[in-house]
C-alpha atoms as a PDB file:
ATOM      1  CA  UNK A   1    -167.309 -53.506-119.517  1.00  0.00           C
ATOM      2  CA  UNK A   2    -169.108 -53.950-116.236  1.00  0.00           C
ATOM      3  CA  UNK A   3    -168.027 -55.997-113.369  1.00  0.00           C
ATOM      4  CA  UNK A   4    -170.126 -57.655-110.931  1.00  0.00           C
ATOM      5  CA  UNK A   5    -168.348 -58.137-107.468  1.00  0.00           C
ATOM      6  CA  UNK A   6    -168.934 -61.604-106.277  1.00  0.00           C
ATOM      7  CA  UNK A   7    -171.109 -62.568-103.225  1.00  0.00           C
ATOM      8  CA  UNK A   8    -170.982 -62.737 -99.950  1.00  0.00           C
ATOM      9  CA  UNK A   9    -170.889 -66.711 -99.971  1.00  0.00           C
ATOM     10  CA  UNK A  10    -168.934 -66.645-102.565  1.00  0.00           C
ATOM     11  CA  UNK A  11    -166.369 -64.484-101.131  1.00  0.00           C
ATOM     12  CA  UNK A  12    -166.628 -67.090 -97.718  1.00  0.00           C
ATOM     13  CA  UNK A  13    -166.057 -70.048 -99.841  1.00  0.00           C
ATOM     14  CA  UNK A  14    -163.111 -68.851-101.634  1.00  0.00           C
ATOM     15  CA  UNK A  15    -161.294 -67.791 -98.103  1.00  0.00           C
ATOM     16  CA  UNK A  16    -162.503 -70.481 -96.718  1.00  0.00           C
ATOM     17  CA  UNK A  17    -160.634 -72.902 -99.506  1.00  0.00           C
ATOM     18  CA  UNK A  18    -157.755 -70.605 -99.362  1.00  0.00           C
ATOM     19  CA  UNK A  19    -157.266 -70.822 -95.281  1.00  0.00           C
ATOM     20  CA  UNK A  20    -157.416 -74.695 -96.192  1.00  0.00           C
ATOM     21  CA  UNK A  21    -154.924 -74.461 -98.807  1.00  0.00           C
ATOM     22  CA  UNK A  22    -152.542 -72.844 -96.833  1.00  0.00           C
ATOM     23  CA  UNK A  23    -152.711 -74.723 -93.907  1.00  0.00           C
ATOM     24  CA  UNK A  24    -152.367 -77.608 -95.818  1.00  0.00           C
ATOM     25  CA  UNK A  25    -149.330 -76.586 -97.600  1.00  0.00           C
ATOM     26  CA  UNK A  26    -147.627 -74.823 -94.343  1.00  0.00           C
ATOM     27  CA  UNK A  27    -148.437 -78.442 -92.475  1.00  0.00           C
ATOM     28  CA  UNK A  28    -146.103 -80.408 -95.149  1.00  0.00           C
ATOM     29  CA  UNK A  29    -143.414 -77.362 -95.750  1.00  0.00           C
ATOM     30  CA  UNK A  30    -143.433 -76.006 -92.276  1.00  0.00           C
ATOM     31  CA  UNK A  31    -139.691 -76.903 -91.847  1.00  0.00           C
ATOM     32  CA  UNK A  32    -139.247 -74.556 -95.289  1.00  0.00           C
ATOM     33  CA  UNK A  33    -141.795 -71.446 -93.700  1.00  0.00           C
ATOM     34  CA  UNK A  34    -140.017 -71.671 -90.599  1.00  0.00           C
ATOM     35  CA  UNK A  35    -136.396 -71.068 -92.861  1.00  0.00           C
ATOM     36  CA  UNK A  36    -138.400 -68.002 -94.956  1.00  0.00           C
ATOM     37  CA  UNK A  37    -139.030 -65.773 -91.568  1.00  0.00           C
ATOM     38  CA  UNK A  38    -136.369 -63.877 -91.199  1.00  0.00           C
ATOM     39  CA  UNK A  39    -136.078 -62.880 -94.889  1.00  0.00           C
ATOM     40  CA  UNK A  40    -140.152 -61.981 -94.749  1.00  0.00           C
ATOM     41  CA  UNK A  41    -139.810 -60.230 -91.193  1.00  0.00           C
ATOM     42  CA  UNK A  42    -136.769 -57.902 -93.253  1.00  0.00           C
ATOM     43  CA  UNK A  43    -139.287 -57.761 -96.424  1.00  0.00           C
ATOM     44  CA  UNK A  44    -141.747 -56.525 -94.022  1.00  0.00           C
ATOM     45  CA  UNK A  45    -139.845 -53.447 -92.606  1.00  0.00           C
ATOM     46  CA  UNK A  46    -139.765 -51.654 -96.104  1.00  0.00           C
ATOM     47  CA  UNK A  47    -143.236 -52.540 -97.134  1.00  0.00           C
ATOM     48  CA  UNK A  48    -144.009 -51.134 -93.728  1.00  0.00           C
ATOM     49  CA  UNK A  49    -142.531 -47.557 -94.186  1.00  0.00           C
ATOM     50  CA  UNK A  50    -143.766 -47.313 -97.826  1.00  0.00           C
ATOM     51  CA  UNK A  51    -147.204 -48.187 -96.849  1.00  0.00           C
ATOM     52  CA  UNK A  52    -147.643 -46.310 -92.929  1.00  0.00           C
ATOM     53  CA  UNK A  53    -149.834 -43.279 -93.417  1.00  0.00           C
ATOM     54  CA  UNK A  54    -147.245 -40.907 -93.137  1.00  0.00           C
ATOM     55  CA  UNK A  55    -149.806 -38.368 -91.577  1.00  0.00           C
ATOM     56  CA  UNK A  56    -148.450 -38.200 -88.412  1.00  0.00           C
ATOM     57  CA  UNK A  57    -145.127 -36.416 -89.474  1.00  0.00           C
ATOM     58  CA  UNK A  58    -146.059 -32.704 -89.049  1.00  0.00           C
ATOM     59  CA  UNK A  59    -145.272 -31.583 -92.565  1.00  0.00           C
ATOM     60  CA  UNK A  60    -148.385 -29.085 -92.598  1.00  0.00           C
ATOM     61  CA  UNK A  61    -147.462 -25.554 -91.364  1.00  0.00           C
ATOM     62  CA  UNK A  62    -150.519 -25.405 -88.757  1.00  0.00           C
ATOM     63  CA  UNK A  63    -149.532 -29.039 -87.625  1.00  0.00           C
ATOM     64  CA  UNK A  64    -147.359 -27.393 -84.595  1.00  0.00           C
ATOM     65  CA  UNK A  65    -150.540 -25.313 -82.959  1.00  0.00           C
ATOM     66  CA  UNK A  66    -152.975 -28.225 -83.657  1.00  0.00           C
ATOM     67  CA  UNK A  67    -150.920 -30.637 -81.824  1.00  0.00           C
ATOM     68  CA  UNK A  68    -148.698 -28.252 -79.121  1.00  0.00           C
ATOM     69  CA  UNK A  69    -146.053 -29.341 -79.991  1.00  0.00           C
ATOM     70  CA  UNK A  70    -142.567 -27.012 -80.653  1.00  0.00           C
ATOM     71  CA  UNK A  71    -140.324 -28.241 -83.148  1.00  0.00           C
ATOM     72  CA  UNK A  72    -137.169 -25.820 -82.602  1.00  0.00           C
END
């Protein structure tokens, strides 16, 4: 089965309808967002690590002379 992506209007009309959803819904539970941040600021850390590009660790064996740096 073959999917056709939808278009460009399409795709503007739908965000657009969702960014007016949500700001409609945030405007009359703003009081119950506002209780929710901490817990999705502490969701966020997690979801943060699993998802980072972990590229930048050095695990590679030439990573040391590429970058300089001396991990001893």
């Amino acid at each position: 089965m073959k999917y056709r992506s939808l278009s460009s209007p399409l795709k503007w009309a739908l965000a657009s309808l969702l960014v007016v959803i949500a700001f409609y819904v945030l405007r009359e539970h703003w009081g119950h967002a506002l209780g929710l941040l901490p817990y999705l600021l502490l969701f966020a850390c997690p979801l943060m690590h699993l998802f980072h590009g972990h590229g930048g660790h050095g695990k590679r064996p030439d990573a040391d002379k590429q970058t300089g740096h001396d991990h001893q």
